[in-house]
C-alpha atoms as a PDB file:
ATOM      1  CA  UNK A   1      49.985 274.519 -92.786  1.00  0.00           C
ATOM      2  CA  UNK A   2      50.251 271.732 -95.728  1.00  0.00           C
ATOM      3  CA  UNK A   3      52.763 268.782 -94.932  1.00  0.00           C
ATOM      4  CA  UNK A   4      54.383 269.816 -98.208  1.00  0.00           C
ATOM      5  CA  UNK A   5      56.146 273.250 -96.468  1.00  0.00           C
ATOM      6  CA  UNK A   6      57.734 271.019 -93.616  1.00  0.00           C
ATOM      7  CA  UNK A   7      59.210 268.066 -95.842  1.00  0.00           C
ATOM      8  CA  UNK A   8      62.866 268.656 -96.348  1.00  0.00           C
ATOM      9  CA  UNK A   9      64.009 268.670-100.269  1.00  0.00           C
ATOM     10  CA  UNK A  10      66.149 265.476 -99.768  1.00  0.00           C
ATOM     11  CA  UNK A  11      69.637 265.260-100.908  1.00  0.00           C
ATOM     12  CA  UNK A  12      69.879 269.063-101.500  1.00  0.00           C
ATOM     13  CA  UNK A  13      73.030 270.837-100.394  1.00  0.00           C
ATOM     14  CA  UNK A  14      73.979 274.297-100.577  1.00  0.00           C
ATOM     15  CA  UNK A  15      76.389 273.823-103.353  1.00  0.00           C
ATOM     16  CA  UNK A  16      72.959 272.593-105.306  1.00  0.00           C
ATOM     17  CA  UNK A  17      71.664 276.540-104.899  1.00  0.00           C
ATOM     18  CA  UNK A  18      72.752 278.692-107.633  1.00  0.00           C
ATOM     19  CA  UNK A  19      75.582 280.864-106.784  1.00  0.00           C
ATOM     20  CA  UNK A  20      73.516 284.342-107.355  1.00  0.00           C
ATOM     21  CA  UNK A  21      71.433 283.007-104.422  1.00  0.00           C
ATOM     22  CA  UNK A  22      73.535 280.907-102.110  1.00  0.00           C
ATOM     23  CA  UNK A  23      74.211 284.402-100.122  1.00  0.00           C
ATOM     24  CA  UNK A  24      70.533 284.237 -99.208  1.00  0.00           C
ATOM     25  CA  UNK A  25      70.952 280.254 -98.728  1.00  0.00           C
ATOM     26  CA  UNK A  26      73.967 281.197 -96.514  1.00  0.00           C
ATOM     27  CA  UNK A  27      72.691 283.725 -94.365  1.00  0.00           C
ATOM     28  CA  UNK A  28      69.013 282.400 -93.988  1.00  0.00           C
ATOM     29  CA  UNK A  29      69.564 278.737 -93.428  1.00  0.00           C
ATOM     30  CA  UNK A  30      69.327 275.909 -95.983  1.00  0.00           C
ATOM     31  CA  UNK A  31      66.477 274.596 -94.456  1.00  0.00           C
ATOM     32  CA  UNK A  32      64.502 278.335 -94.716  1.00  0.00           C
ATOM     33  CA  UNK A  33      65.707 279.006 -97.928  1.00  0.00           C
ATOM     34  CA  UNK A  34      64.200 275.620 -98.818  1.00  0.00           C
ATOM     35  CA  UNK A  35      61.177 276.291 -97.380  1.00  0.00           C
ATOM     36  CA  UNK A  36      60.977 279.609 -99.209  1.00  0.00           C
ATOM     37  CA  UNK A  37      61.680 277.839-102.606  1.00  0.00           C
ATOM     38  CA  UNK A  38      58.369 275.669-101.763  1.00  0.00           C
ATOM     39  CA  UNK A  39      56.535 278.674-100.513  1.00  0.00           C
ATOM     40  CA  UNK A  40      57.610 281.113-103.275  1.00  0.00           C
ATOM     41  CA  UNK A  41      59.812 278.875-105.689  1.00  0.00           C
ATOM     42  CA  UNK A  42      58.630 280.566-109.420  1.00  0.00           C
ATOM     43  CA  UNK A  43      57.761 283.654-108.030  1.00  0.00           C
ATOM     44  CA  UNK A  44      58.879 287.342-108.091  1.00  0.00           C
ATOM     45  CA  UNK A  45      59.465 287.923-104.498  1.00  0.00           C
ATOM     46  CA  UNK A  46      59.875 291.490-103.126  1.00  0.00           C
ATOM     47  CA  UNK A  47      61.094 292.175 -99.294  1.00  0.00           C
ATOM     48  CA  UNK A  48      61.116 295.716 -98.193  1.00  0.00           C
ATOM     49  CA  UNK A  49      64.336 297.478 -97.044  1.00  0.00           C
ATOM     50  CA  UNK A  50      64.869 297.579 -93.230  1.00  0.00           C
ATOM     51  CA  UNK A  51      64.150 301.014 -93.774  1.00  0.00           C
ATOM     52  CA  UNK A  52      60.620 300.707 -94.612  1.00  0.00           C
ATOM     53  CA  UNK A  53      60.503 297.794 -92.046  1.00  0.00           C
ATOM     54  CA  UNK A  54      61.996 300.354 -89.013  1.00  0.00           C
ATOM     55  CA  UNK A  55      59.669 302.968 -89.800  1.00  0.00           C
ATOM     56  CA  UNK A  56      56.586 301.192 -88.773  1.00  0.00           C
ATOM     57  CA  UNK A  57      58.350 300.700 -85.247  1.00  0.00           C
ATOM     58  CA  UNK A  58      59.367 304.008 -85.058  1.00  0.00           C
ATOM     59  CA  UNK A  59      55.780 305.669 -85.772  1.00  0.00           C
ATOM     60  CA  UNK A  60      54.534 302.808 -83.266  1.00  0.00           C
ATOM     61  CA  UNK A  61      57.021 304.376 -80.431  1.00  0.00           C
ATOM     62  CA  UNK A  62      56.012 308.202 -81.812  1.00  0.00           C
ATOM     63  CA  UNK A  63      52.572 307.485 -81.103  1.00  0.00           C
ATOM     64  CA  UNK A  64      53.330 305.642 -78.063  1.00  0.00           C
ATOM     65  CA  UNK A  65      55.539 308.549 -76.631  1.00  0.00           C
ATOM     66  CA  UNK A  66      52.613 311.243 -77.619  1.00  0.00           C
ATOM     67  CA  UNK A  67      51.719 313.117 -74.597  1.00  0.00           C
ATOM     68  CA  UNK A  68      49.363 315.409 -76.744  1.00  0.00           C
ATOM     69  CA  UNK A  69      51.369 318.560 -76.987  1.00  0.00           C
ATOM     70  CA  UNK A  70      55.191 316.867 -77.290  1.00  0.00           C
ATOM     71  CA  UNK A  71      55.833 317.955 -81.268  1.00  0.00           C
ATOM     72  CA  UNK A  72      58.846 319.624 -80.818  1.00  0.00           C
ATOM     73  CA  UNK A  73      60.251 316.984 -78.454  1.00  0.00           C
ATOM     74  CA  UNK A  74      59.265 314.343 -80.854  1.00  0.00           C
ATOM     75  CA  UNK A  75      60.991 315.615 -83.948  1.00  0.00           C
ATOM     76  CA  UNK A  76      63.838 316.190 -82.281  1.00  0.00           C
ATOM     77  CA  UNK A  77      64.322 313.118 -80.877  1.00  0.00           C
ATOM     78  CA  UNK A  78      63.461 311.471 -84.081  1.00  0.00           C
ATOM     79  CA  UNK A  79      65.184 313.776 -86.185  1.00  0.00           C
ATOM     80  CA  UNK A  80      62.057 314.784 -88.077  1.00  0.00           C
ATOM     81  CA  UNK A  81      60.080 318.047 -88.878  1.00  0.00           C
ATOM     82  CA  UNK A  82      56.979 318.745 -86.584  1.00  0.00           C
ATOM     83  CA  UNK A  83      54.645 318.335 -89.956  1.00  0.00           C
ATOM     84  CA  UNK A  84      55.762 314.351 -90.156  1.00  0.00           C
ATOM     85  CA  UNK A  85      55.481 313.700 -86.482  1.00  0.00           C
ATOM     86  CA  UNK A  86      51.696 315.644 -86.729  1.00  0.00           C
ATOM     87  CA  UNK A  87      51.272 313.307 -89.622  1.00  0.00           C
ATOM     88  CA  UNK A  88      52.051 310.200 -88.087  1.00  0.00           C
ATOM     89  CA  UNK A  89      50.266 311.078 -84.421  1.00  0.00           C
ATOM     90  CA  UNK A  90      47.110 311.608 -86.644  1.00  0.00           C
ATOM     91  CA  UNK A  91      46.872 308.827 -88.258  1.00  0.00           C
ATOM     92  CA  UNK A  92      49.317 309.670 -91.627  1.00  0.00           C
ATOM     93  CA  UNK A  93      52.432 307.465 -92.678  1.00  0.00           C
END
């Protein structure tokens, strides 16, 4: 990785972030947030929703947990309709 993503901005203190994004400042770290304003500074950014993010694991453990027969079990364990669990066992969402 360049030299330029690990060299601290110097002087710069939370109270230099703008106050629409010192939450982010606050709850990632100065020093991250930094390191995303070199990495991304100028740039729309998007991060899923830990929804989107938790659904990946939980089709990983479905598929994981499929014993080749266990569609009922699954979707009620999951809280999902036999169709989605079919879907993600073969290779859907």
């Amino acid at each position: 990785m360049n030299t330029l993503y690990h060299t601290p901005l110097r002087g710069v203190t939370l109270e230099d972030i703008p106050e629409e994004y010192r939450d982010i400042a606050e709850t990632v770290g100065l020093e991250a947030y930094l390191t995303l304003s070199v990495l991304c500074g100028g740039q729309n950014l998007y991060i899923p929703k830990r929804e989107a993010l938790e659904r990946q694991a939980r089709n990983r453990a479905i598929r994981a947990q499929f014993n080749g027969g266990n569609y009922r079990a699954l979707a009620t364990q999951y809280r999902l309709s036999e169709r989605q669990i079919r879907k993600i066992v073969h290779g859907g969402s």
